[in-house]
Protein backbone atom coordinates (compact mmCIF):
# COMPACT_ATOMS: atom_id res chain seq x y z
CA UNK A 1 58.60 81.52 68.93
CA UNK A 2 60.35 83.14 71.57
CA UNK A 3 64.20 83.85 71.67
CA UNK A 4 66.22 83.42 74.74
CA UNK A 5 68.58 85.71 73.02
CA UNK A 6 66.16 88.11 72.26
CA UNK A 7 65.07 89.72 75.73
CA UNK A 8 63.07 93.15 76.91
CA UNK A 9 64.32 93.91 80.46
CA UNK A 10 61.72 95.40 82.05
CA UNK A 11 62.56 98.25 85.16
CA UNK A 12 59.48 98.55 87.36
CA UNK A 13 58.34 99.59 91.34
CA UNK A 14 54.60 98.69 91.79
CA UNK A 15 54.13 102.77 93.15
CA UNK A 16 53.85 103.24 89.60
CA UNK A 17 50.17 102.97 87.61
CA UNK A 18 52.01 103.45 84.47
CA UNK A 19 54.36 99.95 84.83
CA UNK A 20 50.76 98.18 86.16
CA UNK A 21 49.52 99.29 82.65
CA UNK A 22 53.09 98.50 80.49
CA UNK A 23 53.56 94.83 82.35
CA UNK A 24 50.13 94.04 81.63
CA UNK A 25 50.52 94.88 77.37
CA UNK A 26 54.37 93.89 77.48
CA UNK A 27 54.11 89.88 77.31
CA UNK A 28 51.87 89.99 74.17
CA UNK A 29 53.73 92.54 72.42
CA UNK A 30 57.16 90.98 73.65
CA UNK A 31 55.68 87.43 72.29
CA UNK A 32 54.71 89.25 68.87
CA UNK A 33 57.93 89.34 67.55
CA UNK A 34 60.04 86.53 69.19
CA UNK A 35 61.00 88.41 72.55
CA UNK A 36 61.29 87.24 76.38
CA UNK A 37 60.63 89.35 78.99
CA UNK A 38 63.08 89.46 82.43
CA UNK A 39 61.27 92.13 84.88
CA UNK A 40 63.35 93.82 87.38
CA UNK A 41 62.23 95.00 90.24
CA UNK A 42 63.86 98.30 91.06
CA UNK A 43 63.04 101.19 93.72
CA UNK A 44 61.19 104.50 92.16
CA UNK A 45 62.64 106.36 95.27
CA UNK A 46 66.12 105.60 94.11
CA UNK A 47 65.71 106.99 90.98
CA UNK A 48 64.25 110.21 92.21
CA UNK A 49 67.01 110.02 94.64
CA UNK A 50 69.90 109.55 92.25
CA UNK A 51 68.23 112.50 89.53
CA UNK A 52 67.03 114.88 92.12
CA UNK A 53 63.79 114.22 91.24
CA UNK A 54 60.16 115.15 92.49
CA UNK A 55 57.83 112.00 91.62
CA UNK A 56 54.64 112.87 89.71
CA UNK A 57 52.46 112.48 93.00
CA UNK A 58 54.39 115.04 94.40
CA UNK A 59 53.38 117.62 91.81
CA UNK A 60 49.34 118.04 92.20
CA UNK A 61 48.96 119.31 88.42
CA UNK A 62 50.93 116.85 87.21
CA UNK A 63 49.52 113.88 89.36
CA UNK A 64 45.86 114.65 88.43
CA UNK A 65 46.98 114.82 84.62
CA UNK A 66 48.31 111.33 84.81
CA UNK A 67 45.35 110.32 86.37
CA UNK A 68 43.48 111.23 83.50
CA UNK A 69 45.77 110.01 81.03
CA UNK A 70 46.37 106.33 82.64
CA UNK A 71 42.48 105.97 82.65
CA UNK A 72 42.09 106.73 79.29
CA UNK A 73 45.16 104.35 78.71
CA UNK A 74 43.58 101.58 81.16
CA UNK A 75 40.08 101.76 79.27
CA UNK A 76 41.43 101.51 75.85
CA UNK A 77 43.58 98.32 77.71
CA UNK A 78 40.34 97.06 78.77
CA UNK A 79 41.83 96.62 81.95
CA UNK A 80 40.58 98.04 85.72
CA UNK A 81 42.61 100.62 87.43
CA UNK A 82 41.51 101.89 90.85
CA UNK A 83 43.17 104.14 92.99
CA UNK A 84 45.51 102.23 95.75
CA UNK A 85 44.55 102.82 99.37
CA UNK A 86 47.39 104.39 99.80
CA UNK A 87 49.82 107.04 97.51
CA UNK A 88 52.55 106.90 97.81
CA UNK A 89 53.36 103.79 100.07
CA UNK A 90 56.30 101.80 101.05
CA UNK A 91 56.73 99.51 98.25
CA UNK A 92 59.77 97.84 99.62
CA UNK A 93 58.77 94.48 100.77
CA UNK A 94 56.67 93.63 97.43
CA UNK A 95 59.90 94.72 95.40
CA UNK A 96 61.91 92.34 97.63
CA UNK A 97 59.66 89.60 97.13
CA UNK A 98 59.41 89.59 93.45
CA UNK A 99 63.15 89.39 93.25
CA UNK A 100 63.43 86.39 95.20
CA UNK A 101 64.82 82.83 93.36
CA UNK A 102 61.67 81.63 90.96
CA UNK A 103 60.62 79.94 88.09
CA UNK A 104 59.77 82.65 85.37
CA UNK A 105 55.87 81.70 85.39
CA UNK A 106 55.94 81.67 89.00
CA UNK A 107 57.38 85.15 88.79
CA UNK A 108 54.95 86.65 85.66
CA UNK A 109 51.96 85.54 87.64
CA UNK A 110 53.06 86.85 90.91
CA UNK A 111 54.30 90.07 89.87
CA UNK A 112 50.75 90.85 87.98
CA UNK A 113 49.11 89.76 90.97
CA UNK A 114 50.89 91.95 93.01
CA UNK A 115 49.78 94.50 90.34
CA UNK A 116 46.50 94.13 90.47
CA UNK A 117 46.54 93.72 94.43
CA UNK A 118 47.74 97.82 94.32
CA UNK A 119 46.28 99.35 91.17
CA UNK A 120 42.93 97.19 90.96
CA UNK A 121 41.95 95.19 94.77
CA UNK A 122 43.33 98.74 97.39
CA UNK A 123 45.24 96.29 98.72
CA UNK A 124 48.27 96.95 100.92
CA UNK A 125 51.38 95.83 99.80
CA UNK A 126 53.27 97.08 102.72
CA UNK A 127 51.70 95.10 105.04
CA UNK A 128 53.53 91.28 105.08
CA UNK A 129 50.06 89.60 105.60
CA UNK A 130 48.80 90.82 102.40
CA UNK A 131 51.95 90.17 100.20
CA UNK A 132 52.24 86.51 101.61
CA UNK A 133 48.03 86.31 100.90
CA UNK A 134 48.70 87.04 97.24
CA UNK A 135 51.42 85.08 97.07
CA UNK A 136 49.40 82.16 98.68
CA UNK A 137 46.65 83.10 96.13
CA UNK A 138 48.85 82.41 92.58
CA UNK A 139 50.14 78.85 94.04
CA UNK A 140 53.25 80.16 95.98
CA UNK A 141 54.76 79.66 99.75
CA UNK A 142 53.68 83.50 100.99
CA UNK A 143 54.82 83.41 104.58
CA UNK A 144 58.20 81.95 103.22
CA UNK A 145 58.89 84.58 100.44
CA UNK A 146 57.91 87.01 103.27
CA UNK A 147 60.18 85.74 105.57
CA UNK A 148 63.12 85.32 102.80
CA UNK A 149 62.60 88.98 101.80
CA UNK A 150 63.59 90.28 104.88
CA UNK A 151 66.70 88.75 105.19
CA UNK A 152 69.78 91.27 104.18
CA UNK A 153 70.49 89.51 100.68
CA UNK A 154 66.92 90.48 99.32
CA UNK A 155 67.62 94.24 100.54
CA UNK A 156 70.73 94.05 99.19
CA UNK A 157 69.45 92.38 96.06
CA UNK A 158 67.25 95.13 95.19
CA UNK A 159 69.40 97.74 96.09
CA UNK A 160 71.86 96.78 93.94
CA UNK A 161 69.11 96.06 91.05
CA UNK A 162 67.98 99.81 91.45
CA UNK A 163 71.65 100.56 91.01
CA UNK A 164 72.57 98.67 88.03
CA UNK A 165 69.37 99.76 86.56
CA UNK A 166 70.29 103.93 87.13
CA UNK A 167 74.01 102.76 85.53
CA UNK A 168 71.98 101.50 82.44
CA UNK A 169 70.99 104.57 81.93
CA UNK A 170 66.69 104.35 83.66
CA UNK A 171 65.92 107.28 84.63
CA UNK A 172 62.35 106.21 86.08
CA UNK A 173 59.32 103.45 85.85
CA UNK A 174 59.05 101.63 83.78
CA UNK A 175 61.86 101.53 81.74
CA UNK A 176 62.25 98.79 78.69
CA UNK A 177 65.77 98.06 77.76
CA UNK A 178 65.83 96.19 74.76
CA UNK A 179 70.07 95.98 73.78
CA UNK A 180 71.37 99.33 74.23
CA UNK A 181 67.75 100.94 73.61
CA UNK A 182 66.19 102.51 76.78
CA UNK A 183 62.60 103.01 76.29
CA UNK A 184 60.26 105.04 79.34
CA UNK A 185 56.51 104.74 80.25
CA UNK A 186 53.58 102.56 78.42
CA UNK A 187 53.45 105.89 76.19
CA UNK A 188 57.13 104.59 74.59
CA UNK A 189 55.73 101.38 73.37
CA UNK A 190 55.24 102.44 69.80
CA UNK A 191 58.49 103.18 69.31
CA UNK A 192 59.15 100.71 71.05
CA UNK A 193 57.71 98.20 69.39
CA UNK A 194 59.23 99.43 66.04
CA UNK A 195 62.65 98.76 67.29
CA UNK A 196 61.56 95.16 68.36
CA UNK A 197 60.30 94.94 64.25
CA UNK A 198 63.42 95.81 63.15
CA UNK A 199 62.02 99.28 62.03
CA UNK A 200 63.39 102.04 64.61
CA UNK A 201 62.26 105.54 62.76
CA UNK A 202 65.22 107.38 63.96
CA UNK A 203 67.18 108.14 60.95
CA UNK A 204 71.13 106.77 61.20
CA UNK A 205 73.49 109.70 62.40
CA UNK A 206 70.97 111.71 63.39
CA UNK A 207 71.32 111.18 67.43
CA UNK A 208 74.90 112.63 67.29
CA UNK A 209 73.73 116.17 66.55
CA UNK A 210 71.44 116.18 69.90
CA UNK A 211 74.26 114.30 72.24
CA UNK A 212 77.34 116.89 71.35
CA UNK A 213 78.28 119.13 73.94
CA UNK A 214 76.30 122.73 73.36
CA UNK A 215 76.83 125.88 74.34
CA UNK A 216 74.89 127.38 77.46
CA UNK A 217 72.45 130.20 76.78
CA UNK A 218 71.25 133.03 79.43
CA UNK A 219 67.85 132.51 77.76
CA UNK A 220 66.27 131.67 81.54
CA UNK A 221 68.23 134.18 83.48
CA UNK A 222 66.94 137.00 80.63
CA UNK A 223 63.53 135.84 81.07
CA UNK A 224 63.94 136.46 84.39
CA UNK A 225 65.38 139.90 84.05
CA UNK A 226 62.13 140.88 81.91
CA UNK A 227 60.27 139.84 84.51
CA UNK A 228 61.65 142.09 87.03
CA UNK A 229 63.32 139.22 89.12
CA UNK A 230 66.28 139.34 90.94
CA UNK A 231 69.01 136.96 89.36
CA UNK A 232 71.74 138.18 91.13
């Protein structure tokens, strides 16, 4: 039975294939052991933004490695995953939707829907026409959500979700906070999931020794001496 008390907050931005995979395994495992689930829409940009970041997309090596990996993630899921008509795209308006005032089922089923309109349908969520059609298709008032979400107090709703989410200490999509645990990416759910049974693996005390302040080394500018490049 589910806990009101007990609740996995979950940081996403529909850009990402990895939170289309984690929302879609989160409600079972978050039902497993008594848990509720709030998502939270939040903006990937503003993360990058905030960090200094590249995303993954903008690193070619890196983007066709997660390909690989989120397919082999998605079939073992038995779930679809196609690649969205567009990478990356504004995600903005679906964000600002999904944050609007509604019921929690309301919001479950239209935030996988929007899912599966990116990572599964190459649908285009930037495009008000098809956000209000999948909204229209789970049972909800599309062109009104559309029209709500572009007043100021949804923009400023989700900017100031993607900001209390960075103070929280996300770093990226999607994050799981569960209490003061921050967990990142589908590939945390293990651990995860041991916190949630009351068996985190970290042993007590240990965490202090990684989070003291340490001394710098000159280990990268040496490396870079060896190699003959300037580090003046």
């Amino acid at each position: 039975m589910t806990n009101p008390n007990r609740t996995i907050e979950f940081y996403f931005d529909y850009i990402s294939s990895n939170a289309y995979l984690a929302w879609v395994a989160l409600e079972p495992l978050a039902e497993r052991y008594g848990y509720r689930v709030e998502p939270t829409p939040t903006l990937f940009a503003g993360y990058l933004e905030a960090y200094g970041q590249l995303g993954p997309a903008e690193i070619p090596v890196k983007a066709i490695w997660m390909a690989k990996n989120n397919l082999r993630k998605a079939a073992l899921l038995g779930v679809p995953l196609n690649p969205p008509v567009h990478h990356p795209f504004n995600p903005l308006l679906a964000l600002r939707v999904s944050s609007l005032e509604m019921g929690e089922v309301a919001r479950a089923k239209l935030i996988r829907a929007l899912f599966e309109a990116v990572w599964v349908n190459g649908l285009h969520v930037s495009e008000p026409a098809v956000v209000a059609g999948v909204a229209q298709d789970v049972g909800l008032d599309g062109e009104a959500l559309v029209h709500a979400a572009q007043q100021p107090e949804a923009k400023l709703r989700l900017r100031n979700q993607t900001d209390a989410a960075i103070k929280a200490g996300a770093f990226g999509v999607p994050s799981m906070r569960v209490g003061t645990e921050l967990f990142w990416g589908y590939d945390d759910f293990p651990y995860m999931e041991r916190v949630l049974a009351g068996e985190d693996p970290m042993p007590a005390g240990e965490l202090a020794k990684w989070t003291r302040a340490a001394r710098p080394s000159a280990m990268r500018k040496r490396v870079r001496e060896m190699r003959g490049e300037d580090v003046s």
